[in-house]
N, C-alpha and C. Protein backbone atom coordinates (compact mmCIF):
# COMPACT_ATOMS: atom_id res chain seq x y z
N UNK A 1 15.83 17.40 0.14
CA UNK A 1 16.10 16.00 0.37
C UNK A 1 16.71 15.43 -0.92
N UNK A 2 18.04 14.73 -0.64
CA UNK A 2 18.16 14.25 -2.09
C UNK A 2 17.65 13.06 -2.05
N UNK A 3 17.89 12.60 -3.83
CA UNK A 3 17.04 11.45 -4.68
C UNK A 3 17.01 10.67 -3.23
N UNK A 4 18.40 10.00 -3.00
CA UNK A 4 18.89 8.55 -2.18
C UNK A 4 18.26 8.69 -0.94
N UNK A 5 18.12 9.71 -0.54
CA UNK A 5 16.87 9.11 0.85
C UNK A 5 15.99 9.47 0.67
N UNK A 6 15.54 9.93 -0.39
CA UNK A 6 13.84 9.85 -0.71
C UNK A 6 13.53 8.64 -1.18
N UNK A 7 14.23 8.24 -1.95
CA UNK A 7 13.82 6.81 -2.29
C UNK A 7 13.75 5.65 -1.59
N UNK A 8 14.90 5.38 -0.34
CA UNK A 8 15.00 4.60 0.84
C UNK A 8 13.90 5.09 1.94
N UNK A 9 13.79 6.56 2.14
CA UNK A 9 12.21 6.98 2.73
C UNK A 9 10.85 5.86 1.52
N UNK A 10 10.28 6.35 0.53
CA UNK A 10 9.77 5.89 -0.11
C UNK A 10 9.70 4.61 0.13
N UNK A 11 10.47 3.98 0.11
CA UNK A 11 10.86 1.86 -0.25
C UNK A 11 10.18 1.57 1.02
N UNK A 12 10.68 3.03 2.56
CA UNK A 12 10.17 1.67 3.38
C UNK A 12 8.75 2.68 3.67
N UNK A 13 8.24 3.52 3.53
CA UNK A 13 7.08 3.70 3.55
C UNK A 13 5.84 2.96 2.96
N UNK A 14 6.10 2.51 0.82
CA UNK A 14 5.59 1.76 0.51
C UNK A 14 5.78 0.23 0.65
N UNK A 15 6.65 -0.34 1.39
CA UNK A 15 6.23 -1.68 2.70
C UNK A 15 5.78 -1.49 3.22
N UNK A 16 5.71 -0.47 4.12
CA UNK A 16 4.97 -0.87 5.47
C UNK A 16 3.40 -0.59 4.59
N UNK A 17 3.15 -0.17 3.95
CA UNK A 17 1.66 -0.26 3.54
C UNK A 17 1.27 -0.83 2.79
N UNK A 18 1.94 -1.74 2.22
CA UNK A 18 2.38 -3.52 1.84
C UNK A 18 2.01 -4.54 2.72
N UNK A 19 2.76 -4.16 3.85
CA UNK A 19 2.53 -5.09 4.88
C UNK A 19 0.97 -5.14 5.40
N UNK A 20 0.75 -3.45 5.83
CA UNK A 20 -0.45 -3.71 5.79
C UNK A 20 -2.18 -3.91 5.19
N UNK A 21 -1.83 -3.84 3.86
CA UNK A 21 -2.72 -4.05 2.68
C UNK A 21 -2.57 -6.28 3.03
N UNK A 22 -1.60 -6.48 2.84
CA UNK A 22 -1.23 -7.86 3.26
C UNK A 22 -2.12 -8.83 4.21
N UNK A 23 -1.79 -7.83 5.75
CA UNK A 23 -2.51 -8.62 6.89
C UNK A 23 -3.92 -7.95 6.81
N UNK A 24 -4.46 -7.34 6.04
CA UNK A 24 -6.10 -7.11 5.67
C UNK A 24 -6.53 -8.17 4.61
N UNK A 25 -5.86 -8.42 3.70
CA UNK A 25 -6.04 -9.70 3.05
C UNK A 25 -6.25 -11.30 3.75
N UNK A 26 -5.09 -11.16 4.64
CA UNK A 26 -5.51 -12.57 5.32
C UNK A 26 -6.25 -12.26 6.22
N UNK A 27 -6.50 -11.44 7.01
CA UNK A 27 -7.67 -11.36 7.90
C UNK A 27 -8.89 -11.45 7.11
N UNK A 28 -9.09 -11.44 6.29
CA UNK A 28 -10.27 -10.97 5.24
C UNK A 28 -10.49 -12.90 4.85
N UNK A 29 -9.08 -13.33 4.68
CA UNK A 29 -9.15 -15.02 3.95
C UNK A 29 -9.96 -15.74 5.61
N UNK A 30 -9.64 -15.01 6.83
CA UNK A 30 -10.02 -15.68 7.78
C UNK A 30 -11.73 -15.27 8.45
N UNK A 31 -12.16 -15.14 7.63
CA UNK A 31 -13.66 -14.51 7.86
C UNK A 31 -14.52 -15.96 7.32
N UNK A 32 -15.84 -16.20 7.78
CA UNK A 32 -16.86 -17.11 7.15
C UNK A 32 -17.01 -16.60 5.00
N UNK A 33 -17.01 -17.78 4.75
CA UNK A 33 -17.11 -17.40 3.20
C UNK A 33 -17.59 -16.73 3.31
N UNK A 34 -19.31 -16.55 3.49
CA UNK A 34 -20.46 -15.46 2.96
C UNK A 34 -19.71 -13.82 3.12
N UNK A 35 -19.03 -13.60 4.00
CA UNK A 35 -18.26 -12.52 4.30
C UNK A 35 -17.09 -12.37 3.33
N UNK A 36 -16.70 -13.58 3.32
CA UNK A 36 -15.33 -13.41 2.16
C UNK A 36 -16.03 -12.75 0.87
N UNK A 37 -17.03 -13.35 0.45
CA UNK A 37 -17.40 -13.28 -0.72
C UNK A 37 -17.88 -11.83 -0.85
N UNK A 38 -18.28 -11.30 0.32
CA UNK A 38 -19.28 -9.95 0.01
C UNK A 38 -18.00 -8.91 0.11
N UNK A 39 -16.85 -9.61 0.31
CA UNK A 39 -15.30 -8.41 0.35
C UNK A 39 -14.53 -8.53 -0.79
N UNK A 40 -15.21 -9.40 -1.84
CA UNK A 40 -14.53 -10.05 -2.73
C UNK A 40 -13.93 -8.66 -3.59
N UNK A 41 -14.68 -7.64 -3.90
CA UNK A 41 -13.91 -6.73 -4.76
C UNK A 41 -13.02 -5.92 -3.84
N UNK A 42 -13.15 -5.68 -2.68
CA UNK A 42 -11.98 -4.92 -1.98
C UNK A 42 -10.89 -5.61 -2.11
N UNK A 43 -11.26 -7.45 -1.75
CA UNK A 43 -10.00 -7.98 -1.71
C UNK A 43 -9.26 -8.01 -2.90
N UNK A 44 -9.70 -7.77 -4.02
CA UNK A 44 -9.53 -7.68 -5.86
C UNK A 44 -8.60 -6.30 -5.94
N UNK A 45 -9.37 -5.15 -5.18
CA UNK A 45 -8.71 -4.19 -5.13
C UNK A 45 -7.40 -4.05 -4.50
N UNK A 46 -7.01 -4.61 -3.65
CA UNK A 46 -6.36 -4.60 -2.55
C UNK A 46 -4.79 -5.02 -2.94
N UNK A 47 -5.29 -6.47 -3.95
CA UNK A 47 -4.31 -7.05 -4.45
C UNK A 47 -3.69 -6.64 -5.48
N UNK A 48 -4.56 -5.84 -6.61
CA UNK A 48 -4.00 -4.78 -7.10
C UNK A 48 -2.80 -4.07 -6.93
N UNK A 49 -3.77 -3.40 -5.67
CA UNK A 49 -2.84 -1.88 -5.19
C UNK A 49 -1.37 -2.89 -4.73
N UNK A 50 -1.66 -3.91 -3.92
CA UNK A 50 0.04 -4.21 -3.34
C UNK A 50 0.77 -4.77 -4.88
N UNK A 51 0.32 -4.89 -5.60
CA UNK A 51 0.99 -5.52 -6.51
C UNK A 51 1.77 -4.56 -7.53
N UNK A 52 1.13 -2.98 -7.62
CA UNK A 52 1.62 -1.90 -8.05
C UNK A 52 2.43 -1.93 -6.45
N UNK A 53 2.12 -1.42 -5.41
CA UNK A 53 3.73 -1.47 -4.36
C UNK A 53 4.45 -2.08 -4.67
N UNK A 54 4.76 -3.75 -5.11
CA UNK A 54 5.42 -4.31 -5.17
C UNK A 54 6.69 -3.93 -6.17
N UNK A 55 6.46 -3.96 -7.65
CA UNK A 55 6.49 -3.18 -8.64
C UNK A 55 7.25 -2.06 -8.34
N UNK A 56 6.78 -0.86 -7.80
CA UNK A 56 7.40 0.15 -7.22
C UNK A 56 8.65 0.14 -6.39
N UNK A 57 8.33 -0.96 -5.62
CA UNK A 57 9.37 -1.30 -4.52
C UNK A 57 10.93 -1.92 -5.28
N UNK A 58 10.56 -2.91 -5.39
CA UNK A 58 11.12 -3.27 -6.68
C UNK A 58 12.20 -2.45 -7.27
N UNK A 59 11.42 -1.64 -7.54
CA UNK A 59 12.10 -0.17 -8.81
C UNK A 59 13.18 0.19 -7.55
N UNK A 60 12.41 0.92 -6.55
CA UNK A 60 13.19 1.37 -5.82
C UNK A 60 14.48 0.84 -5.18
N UNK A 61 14.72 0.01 -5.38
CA UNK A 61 15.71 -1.43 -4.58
C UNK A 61 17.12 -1.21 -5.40
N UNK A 62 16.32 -1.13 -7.04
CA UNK A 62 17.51 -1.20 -7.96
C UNK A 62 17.72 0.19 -8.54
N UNK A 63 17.07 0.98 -8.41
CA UNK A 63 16.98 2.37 -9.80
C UNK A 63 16.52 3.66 -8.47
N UNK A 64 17.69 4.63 -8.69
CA UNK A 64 17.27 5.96 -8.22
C UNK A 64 17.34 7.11 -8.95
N UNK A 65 17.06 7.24 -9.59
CA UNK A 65 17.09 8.33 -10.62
C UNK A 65 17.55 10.20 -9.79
N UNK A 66 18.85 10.43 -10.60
CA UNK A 66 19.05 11.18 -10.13
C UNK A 66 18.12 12.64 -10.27
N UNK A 67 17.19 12.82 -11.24
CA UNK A 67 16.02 13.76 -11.37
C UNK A 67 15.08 12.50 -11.13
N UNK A 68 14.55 12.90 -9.89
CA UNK A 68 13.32 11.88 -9.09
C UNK A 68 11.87 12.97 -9.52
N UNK A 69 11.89 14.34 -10.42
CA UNK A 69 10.95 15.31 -9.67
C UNK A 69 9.50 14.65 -10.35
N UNK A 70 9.62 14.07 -11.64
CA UNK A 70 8.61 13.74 -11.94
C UNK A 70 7.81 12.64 -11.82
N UNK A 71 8.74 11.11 -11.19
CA UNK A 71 8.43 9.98 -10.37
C UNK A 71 7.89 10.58 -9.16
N UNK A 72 8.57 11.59 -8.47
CA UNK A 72 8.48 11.62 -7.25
C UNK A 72 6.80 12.23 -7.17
N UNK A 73 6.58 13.15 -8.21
CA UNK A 73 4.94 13.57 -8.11
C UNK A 73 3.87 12.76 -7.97
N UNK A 74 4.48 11.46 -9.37
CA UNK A 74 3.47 10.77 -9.55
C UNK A 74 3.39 9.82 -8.09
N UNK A 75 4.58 9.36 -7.61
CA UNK A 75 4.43 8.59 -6.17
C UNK A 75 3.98 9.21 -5.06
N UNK A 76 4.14 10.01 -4.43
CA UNK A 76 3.30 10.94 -3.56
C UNK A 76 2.22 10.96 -3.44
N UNK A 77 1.30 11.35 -5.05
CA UNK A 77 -0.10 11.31 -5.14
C UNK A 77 -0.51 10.23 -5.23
N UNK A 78 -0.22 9.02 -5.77
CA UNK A 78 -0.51 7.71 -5.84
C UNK A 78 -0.46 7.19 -4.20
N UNK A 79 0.75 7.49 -3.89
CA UNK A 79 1.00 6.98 -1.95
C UNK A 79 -0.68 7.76 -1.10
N UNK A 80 -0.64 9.09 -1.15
CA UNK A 80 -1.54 9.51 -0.75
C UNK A 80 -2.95 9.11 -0.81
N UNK A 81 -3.33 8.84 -2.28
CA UNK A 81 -4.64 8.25 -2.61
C UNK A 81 -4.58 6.81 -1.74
N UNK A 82 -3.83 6.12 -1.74
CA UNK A 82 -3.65 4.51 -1.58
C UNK A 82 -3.61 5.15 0.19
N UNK A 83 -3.37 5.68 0.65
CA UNK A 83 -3.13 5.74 2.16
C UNK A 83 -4.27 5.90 2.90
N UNK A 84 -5.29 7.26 2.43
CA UNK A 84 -6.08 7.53 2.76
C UNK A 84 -6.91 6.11 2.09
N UNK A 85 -7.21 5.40 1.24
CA UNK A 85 -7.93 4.08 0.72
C UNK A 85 -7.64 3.01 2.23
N UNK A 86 -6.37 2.72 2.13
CA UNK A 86 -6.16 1.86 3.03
C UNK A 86 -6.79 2.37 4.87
N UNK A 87 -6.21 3.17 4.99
CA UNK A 87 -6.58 3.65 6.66
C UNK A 87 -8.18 3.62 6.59
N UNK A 88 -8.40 4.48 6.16
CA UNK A 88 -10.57 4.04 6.15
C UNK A 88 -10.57 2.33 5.55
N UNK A 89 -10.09 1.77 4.77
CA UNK A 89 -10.70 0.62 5.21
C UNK A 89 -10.35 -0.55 6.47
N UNK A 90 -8.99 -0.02 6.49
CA UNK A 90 -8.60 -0.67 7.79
C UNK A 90 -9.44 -0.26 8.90
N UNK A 91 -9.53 0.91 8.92
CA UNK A 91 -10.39 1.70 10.14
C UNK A 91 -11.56 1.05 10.69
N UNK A 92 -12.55 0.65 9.36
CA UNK A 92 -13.55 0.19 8.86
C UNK A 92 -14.10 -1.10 9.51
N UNK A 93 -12.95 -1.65 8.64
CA UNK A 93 -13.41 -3.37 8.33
C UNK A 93 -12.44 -4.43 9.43
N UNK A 94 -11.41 -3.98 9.93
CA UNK A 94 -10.44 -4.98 10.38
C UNK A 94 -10.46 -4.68 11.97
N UNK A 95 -10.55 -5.68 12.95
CA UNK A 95 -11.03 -5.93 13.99
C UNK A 95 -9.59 -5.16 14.37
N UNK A 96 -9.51 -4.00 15.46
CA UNK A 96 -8.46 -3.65 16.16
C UNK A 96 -7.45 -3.22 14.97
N UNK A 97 -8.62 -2.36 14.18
CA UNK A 97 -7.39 -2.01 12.83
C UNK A 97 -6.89 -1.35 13.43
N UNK A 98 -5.45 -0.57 12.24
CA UNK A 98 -4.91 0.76 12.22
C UNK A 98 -5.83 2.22 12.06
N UNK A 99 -5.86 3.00 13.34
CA UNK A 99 -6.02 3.84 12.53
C UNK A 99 -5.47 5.40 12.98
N UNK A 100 -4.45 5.58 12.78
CA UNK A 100 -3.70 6.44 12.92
C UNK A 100 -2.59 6.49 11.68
N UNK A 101 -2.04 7.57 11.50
CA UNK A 101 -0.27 7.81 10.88
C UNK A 101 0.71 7.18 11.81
C-alpha cells in the first residue's frame, strides 16, 4: 500500500473513531449529574484520546511522509489500543452502542 492511501485510509478511520469517542461524550453530558460525575474520568479520558485524533488528523490532512514505516507503527498500535478502549466502552456504557468492526 503506498504512503497516500494509507494515510487517506488512516484520516478517515481515525474520524470515524472521533466521531465516535464524540457522541459517547455527549451522551455521557446527557445522563443525571450523579452519573455524569461517576464517568467523570472516562469522560477526561476520552477527551484526551480525541484530542490526540485530532492532532493526528490534522497531520494527516497536510503531511504524508513518503517513508510512513515508522509513523505508521506507532499509529496502528496506538489505533488498535484506542479501538479496542473505545468498542468495550461503547459496548459497555452507551445505550444501543457500537459494537461491532
Amino acid at each position: 500500500m503506498d504512503a497516500k492511501h494509507y494515510c487517506d485510509s488512516m484520516q478517515s478511520e481515525l474520524t470515524s473513531v472521533r466521531t465516535r469517542i464524540d457522541a459517547m461524550v455527549s451522551e455521557i453530558g446527557q445522563m443525571p449529574a450523579a452519573e455524569q460525575e461517576a464517568r467523570s474520568a472516562q469522560v477526561a479520558e476520552m477527551k484526551s484520546m480525541a484530542d490526540d485524533l485530532t492532532a493526528r488528523i490534522d497531520r494527516l490532512k497536510v503531511e504524508c511522509p513518503a517513508d510512513w514505516s515508522a509513523e505508521k507503527a506507532e499509529i496502528d498500535t496506538n489505533r488498535r489500543k484506542l479501538q479496542e478502549k473505545v468498542d468495550l466502552w461503547d459496548a459497555a456504557h452507551i445505550a444501543g452502542g457500537y459494537v461491532g468492526g
